[in-house]
N, C-alpha and C. Protein backbone atom coordinates (compact mmCIF):
# COMPACT_ATOMS: atom_id res chain seq x y z
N UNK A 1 40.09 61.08 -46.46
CA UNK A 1 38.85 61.00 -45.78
C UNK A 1 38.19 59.64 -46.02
N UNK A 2 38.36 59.35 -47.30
CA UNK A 2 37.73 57.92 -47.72
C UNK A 2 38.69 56.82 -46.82
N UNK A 3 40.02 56.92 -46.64
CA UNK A 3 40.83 55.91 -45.54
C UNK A 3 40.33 55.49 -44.30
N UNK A 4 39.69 57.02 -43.70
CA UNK A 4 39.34 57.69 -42.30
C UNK A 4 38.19 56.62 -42.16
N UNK A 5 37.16 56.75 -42.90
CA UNK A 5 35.41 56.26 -43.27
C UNK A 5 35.47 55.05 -42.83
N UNK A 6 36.72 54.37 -43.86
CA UNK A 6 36.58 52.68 -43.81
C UNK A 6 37.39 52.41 -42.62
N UNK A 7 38.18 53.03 -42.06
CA UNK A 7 38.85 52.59 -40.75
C UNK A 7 37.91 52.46 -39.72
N UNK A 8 36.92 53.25 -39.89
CA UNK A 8 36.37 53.92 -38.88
C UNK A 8 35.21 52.68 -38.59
N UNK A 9 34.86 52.22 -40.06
CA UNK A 9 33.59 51.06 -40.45
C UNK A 9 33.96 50.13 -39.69
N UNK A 10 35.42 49.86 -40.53
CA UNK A 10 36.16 49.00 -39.89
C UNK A 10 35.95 48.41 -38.02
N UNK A 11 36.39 49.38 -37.61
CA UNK A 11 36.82 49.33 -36.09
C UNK A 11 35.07 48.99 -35.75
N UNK A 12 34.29 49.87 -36.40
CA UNK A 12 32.90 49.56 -35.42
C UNK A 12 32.72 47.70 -35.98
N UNK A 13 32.89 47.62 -37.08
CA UNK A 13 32.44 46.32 -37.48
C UNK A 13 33.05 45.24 -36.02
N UNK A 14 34.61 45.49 -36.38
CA UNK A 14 34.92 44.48 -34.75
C UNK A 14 34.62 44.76 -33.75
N UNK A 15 34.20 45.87 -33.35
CA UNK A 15 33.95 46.00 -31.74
C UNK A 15 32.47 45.37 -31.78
N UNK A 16 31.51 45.61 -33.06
CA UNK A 16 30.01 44.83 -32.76
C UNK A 16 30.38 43.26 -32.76
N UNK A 17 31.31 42.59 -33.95
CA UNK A 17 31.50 40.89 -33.52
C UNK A 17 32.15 40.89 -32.16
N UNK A 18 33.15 41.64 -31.56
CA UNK A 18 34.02 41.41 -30.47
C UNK A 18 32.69 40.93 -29.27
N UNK A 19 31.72 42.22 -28.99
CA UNK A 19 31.40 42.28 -28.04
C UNK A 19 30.29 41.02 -28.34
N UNK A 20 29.84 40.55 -29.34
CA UNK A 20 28.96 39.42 -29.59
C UNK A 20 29.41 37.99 -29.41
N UNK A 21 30.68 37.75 -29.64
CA UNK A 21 31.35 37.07 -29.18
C UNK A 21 31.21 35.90 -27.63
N UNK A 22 31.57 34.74 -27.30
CA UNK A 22 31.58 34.35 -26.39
C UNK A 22 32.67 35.01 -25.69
N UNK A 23 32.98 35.30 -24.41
CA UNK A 23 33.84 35.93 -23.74
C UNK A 23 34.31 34.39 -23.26
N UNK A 24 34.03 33.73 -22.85
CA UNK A 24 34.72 32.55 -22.04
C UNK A 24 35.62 31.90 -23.22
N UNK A 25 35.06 31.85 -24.67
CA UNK A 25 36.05 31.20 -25.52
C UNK A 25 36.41 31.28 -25.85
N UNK A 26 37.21 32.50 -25.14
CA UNK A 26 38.58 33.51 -25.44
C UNK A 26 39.46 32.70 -24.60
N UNK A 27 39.52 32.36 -23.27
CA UNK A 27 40.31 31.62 -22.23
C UNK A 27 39.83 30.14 -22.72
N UNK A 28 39.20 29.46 -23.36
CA UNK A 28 39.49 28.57 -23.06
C UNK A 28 38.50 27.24 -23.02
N UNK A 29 37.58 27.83 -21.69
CA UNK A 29 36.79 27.27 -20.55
C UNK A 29 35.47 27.82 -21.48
N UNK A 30 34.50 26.62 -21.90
CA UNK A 30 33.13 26.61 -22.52
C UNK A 30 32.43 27.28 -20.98
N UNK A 31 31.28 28.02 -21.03
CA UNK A 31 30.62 28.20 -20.18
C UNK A 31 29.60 26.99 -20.24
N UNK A 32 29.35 26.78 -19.07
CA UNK A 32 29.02 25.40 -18.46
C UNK A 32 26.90 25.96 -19.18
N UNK A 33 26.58 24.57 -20.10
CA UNK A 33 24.62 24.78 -20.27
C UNK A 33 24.07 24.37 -18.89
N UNK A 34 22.93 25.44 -18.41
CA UNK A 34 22.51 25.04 -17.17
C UNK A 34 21.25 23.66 -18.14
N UNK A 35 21.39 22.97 -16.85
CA UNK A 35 20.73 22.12 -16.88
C UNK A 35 18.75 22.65 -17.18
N UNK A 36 18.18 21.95 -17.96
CA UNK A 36 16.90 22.04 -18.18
C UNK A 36 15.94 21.46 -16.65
N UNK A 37 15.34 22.46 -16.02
CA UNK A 37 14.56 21.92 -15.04
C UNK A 37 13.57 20.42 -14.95
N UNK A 38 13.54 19.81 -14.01
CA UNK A 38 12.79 18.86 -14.38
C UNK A 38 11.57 18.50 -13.79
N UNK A 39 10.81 17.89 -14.12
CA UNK A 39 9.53 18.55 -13.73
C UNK A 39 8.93 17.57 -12.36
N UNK A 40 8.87 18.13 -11.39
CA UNK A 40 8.34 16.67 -10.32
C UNK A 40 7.04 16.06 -10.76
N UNK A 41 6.38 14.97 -10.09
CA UNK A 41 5.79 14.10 -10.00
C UNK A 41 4.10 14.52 -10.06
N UNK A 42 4.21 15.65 -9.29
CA UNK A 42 2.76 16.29 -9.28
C UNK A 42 2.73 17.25 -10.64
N UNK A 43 3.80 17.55 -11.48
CA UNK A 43 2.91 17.80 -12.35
C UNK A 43 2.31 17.37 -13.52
N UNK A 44 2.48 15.52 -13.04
CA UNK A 44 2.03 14.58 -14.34
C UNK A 44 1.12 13.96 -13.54
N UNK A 45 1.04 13.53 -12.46
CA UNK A 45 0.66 12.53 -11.41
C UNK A 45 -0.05 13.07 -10.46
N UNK A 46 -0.86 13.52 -10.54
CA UNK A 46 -1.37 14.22 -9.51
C UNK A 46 -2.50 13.64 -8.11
N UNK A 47 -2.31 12.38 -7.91
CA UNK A 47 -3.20 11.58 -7.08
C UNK A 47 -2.21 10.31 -6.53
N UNK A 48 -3.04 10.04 -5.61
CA UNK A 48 -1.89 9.02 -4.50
C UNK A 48 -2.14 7.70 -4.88
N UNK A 49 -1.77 7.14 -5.19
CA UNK A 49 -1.62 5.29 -4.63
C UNK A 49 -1.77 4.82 -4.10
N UNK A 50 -1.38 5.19 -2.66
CA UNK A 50 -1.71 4.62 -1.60
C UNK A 50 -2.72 5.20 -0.69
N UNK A 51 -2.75 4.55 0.38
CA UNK A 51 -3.96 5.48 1.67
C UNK A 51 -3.38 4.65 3.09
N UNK A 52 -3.53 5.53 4.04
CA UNK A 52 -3.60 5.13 5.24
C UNK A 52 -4.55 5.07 5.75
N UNK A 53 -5.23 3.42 6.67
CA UNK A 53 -6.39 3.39 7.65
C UNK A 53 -6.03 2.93 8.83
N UNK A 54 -6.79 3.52 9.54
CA UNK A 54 -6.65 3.02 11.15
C UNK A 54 -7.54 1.50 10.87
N UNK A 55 -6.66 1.17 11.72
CA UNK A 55 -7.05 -0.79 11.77
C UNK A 55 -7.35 -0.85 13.47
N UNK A 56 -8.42 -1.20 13.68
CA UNK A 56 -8.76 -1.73 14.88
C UNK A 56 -9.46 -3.40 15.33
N UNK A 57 -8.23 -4.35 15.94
CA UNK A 57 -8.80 -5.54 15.93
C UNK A 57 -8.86 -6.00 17.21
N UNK A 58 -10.03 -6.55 17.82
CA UNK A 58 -9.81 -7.01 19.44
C UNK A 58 -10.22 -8.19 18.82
N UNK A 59 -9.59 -9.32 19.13
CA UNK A 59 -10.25 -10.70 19.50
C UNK A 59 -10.79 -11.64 20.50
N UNK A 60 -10.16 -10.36 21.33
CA UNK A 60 -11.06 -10.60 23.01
C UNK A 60 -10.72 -12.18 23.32
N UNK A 61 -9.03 -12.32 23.38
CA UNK A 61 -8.13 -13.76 23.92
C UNK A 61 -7.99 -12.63 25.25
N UNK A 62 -7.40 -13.36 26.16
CA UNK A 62 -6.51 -12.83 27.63
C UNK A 62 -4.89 -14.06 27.27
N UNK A 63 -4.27 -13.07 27.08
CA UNK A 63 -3.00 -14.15 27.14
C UNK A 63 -2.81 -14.78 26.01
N UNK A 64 -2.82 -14.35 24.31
CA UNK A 64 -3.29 -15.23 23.55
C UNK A 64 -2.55 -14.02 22.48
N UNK A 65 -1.48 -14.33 21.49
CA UNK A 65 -1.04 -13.34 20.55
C UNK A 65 -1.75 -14.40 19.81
N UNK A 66 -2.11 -13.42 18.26
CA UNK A 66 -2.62 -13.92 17.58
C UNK A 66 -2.11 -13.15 16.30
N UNK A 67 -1.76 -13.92 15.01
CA UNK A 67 -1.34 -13.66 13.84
C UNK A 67 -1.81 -13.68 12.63
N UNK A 68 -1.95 -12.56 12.74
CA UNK A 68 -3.20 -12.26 11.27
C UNK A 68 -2.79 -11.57 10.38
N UNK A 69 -3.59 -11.60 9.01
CA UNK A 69 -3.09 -10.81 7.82
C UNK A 69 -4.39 -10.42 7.21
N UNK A 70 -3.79 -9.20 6.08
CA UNK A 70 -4.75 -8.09 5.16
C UNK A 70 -5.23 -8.44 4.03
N UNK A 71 -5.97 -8.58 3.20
CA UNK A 71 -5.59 -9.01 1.66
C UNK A 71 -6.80 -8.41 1.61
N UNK A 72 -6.44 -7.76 0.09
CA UNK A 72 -7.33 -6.99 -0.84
C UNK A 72 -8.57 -7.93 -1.52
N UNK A 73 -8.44 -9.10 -1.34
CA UNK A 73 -9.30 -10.45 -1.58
C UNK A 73 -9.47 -11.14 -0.85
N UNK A 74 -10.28 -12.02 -1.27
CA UNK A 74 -10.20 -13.55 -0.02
C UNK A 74 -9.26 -13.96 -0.30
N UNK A 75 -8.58 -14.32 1.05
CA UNK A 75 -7.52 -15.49 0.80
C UNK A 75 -7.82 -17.01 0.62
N UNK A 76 -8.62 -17.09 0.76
CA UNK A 76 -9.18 -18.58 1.20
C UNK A 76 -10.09 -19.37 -0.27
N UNK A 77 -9.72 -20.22 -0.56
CA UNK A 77 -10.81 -21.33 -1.59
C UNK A 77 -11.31 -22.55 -0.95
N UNK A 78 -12.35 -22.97 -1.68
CA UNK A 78 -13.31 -23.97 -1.00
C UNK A 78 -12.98 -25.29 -2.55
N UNK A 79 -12.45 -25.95 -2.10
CA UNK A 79 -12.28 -27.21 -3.08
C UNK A 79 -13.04 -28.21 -2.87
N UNK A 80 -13.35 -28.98 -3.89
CA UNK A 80 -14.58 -30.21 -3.70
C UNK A 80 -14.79 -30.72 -2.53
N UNK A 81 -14.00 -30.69 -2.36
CA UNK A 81 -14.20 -31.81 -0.86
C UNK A 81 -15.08 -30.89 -0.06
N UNK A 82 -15.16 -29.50 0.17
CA UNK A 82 -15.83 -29.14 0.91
C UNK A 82 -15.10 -27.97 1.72
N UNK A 83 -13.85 -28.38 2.10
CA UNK A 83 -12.94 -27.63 2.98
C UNK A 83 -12.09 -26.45 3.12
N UNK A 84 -12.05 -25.43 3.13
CA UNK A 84 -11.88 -23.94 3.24
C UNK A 84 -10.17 -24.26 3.50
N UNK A 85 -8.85 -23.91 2.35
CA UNK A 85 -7.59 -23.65 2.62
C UNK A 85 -7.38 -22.16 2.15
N UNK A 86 -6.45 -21.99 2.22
CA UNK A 86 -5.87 -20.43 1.85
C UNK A 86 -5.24 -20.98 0.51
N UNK A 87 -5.52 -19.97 0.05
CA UNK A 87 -4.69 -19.99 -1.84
C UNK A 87 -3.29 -20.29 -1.64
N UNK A 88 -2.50 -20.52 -2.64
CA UNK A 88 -1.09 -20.53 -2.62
C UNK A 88 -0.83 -19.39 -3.31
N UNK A 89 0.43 -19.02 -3.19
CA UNK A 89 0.76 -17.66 -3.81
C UNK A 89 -0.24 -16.48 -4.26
N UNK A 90 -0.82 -16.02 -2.84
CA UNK A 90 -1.54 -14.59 -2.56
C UNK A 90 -0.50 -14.11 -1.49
N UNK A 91 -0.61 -12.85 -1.97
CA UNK A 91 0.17 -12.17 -0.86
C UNK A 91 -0.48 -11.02 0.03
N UNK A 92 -0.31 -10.92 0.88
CA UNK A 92 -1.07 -10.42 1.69
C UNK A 92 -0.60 -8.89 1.79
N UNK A 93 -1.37 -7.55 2.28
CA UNK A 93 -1.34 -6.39 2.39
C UNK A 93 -0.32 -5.66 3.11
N UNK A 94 -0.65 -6.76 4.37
CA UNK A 94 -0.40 -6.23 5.82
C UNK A 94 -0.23 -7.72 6.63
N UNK A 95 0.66 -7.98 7.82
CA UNK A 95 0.72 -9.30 8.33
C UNK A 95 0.99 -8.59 9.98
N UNK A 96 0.89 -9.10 10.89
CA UNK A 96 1.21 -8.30 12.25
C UNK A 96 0.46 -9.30 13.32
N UNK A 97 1.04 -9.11 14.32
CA UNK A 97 0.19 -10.18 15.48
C UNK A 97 -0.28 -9.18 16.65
N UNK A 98 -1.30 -9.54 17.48
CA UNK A 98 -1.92 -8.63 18.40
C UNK A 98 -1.22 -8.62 19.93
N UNK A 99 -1.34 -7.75 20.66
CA UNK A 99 -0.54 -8.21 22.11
C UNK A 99 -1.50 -9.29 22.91
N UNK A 100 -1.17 -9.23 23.99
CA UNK A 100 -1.43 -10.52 24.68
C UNK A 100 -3.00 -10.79 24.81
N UNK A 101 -3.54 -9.27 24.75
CA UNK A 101 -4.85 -9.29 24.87
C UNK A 101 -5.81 -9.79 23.63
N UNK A 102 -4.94 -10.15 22.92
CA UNK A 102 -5.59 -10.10 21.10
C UNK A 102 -6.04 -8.82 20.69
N UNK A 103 -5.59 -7.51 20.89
CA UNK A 103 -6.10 -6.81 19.74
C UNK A 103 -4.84 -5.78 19.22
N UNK A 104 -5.41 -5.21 18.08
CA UNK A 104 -4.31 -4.45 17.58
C UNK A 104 -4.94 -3.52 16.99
N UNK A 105 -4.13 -2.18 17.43
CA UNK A 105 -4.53 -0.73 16.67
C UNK A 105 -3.31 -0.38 16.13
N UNK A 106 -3.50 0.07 14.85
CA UNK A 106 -2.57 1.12 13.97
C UNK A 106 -3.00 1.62 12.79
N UNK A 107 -1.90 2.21 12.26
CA UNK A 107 -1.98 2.73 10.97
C UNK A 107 -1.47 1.65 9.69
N UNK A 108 -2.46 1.37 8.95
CA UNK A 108 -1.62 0.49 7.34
C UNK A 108 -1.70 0.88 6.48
N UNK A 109 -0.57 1.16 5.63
CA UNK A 109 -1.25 1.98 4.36
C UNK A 109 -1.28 0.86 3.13
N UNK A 110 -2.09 1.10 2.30
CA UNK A 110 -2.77 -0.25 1.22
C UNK A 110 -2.76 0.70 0.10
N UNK A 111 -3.02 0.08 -1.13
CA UNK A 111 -3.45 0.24 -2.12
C UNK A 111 -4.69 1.41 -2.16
N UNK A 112 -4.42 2.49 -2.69
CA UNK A 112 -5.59 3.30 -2.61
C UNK A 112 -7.04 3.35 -3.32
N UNK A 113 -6.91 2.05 -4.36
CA UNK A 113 -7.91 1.53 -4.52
C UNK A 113 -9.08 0.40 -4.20
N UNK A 114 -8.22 -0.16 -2.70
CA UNK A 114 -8.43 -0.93 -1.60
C UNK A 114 -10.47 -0.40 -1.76
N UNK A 115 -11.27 -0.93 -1.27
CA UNK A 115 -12.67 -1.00 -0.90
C UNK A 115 -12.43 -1.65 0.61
N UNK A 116 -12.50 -3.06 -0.07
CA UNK A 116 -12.82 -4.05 0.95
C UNK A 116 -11.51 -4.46 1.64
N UNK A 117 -11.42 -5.21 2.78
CA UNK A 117 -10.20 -6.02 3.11
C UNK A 117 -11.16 -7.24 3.97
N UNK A 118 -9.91 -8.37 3.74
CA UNK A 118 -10.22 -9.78 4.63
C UNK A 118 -9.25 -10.00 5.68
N UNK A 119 -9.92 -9.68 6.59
CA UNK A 119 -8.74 -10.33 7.75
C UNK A 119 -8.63 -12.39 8.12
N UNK A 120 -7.76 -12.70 8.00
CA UNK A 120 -6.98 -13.54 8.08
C UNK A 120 -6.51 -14.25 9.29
N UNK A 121 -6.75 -15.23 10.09
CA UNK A 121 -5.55 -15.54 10.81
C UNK A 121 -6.04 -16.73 10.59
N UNK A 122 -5.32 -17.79 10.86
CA UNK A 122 -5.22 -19.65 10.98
C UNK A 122 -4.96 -19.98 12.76
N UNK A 123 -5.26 -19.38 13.52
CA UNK A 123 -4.78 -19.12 14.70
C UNK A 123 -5.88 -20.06 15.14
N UNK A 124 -6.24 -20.90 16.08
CA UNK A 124 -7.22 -21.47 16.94
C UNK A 124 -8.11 -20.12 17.45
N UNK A 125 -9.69 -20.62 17.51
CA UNK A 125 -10.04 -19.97 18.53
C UNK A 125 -10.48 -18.27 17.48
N UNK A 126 -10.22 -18.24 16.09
CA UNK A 126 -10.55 -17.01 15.53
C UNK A 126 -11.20 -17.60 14.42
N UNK A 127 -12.54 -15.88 14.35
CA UNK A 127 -13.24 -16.47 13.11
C UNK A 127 -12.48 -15.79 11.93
N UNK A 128 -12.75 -16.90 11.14
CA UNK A 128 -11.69 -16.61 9.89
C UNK A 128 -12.14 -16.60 8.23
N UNK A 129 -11.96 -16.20 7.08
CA UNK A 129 -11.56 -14.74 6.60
C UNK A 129 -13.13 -13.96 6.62
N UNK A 130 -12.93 -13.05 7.49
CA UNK A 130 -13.67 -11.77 7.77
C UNK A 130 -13.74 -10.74 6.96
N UNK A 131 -14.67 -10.47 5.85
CA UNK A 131 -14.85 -9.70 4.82
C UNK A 131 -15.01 -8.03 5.45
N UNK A 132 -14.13 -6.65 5.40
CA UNK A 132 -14.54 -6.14 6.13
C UNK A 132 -14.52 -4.85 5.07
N UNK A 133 -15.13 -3.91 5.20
CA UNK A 133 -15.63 -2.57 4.23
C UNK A 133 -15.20 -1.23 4.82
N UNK A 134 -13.94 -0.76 4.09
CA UNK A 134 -13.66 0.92 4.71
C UNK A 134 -14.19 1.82 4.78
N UNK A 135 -14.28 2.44 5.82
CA UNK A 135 -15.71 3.10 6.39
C UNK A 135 -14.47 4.50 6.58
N UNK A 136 -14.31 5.90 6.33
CA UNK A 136 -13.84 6.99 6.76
C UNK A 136 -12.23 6.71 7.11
N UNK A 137 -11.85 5.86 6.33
CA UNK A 137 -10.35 5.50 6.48
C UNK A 137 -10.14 4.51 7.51
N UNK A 138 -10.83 3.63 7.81
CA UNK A 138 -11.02 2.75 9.48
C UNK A 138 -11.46 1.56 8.74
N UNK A 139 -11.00 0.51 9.48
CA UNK A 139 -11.77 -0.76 9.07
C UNK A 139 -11.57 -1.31 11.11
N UNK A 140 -12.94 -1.95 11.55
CA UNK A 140 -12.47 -2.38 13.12
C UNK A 140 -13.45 -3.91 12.67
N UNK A 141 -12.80 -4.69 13.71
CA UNK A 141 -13.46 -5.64 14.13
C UNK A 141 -13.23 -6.27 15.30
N UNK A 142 -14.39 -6.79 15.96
CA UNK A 142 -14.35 -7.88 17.62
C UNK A 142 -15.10 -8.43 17.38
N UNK A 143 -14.33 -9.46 17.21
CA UNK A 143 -14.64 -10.86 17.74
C UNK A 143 -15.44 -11.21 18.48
N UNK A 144 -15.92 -11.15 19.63
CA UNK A 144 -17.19 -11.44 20.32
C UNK A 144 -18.49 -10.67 19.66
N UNK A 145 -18.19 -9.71 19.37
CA UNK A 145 -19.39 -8.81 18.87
C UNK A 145 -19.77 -9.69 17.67
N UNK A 146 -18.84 -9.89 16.93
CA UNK A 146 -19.04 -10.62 15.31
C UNK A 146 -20.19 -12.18 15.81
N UNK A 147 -19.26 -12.44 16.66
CA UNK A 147 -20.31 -13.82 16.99
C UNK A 147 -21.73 -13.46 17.74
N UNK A 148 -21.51 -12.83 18.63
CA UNK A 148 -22.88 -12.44 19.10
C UNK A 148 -24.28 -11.92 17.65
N UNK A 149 -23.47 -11.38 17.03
CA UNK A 149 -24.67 -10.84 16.15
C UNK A 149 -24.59 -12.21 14.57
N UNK A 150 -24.16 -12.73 14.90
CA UNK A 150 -24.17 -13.89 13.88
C UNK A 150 -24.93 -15.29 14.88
N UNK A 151 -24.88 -15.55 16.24
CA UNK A 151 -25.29 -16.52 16.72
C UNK A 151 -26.45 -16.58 16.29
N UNK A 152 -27.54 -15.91 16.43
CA UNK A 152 -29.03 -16.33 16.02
C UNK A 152 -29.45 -16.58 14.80
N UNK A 153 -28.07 -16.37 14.00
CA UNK A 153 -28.39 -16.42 12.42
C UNK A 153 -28.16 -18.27 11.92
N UNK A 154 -26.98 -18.30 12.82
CA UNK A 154 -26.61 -19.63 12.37
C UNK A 154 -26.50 -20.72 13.24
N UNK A 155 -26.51 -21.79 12.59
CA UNK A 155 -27.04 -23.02 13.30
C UNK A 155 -26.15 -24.25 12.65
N UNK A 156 -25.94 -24.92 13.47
CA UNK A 156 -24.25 -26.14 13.64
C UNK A 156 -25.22 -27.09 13.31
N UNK A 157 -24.86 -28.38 12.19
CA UNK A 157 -25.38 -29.41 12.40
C UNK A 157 -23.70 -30.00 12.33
N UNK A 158 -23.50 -31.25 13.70
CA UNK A 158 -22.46 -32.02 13.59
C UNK A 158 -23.38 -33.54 13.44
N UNK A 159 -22.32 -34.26 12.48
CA UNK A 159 -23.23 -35.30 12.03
C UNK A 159 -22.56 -35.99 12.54
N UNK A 160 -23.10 -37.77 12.90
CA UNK A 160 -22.71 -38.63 13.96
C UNK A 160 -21.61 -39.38 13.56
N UNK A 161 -20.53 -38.94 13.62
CA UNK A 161 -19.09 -39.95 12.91
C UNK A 161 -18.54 -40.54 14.08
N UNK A 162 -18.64 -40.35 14.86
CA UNK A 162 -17.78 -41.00 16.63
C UNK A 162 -18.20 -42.03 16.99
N UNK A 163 -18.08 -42.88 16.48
CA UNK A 163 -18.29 -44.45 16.76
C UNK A 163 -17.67 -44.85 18.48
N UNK A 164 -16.31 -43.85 19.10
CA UNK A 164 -15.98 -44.55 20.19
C UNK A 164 -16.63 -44.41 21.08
N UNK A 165 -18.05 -43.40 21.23
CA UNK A 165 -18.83 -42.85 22.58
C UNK A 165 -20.10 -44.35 22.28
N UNK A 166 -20.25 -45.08 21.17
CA UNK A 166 -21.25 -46.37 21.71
C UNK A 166 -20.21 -47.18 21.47
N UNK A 167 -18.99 -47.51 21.66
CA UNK A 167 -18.34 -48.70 21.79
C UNK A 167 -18.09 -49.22 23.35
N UNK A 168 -18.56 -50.51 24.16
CA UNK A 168 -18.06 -50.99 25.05
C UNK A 168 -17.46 -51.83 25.54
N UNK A 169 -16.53 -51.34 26.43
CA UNK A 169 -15.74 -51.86 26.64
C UNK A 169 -15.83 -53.13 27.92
């Protein structure tokens, strides 16, 4: 009976390691660790970078493309002399030219900490860098309008350098 007992211990003892056992590393073949999930972007990051605004520009040319750019700053410095160039190495937002009519509508997406933007062009015939403030995702500007409501403000003095209009001949 005491043989019977321990056989008996016995057998349960291996069938509890048997069944505890890995079954796959009996054949061979490790069962494959699933991979640890990984976590996307929103749940560390939860806010955008960027933004999209509708851009609306007429410059009110007929027949006249015109090539302009975005920048999150002025592009432009005023050096002793007096004279308004564009910086060297600024880079601009956004760059695009208008159809024939001079204006341009779309979508740009910027920096989502964008406020302000300066529109840009070196083009003849445009006023240039135009400080402009995002209003509901939109920034617009025209050109005639801009001058009309600036004409009464400002006033041209050209000083007399043309010596060839009293020279005679």
């Amino acid at each position: 009976m005491k043989d019977l007992t321990k056989c008996v211990l016995i057998t349960a003892t291996l069938f509890v390691l048997y069944s505890c056992m890995d079954k796959n590393g009996l054949n061979g073949a490790p069962e494959p660790t699933p991979e640890p999930e990984k976590p996307s972007v929103e749940d560390y990051f939860d806010f955008n970078t960027m933004q999209t605004i509708k851009v609306n520009i007429d410059y009110g040319f007929n027949d006249y493309l015109v090539l302009f750019e975005l920048f999150d700053e002025n592009p432009t410095e005023e050096p002793e002399d007096g004279s308004i160039i564009k910086k060297e190495n600024i880079k601009g937002l956004f760059k695009a030219s208008t159809d024939k009519s001079g204006r341009f509508s779309g979508n740009v997406t910027i920096p989502a900490r964008t406020e302000k933007i300066w529109l840009y062009s070196d083009y003849l015939g445009t006023v240039s860098p135009i400080e402009l403030t995002i209003k509901d995702k939109s920034i617009s500007f025209n050109q005639n309008d801009y001058i009309a409501s600036h004409r009464d403000r400002t006033r041209a003095v050209t000083p007399v350098l043309n010596t060839l209009m009293n020279t005679r001949y």
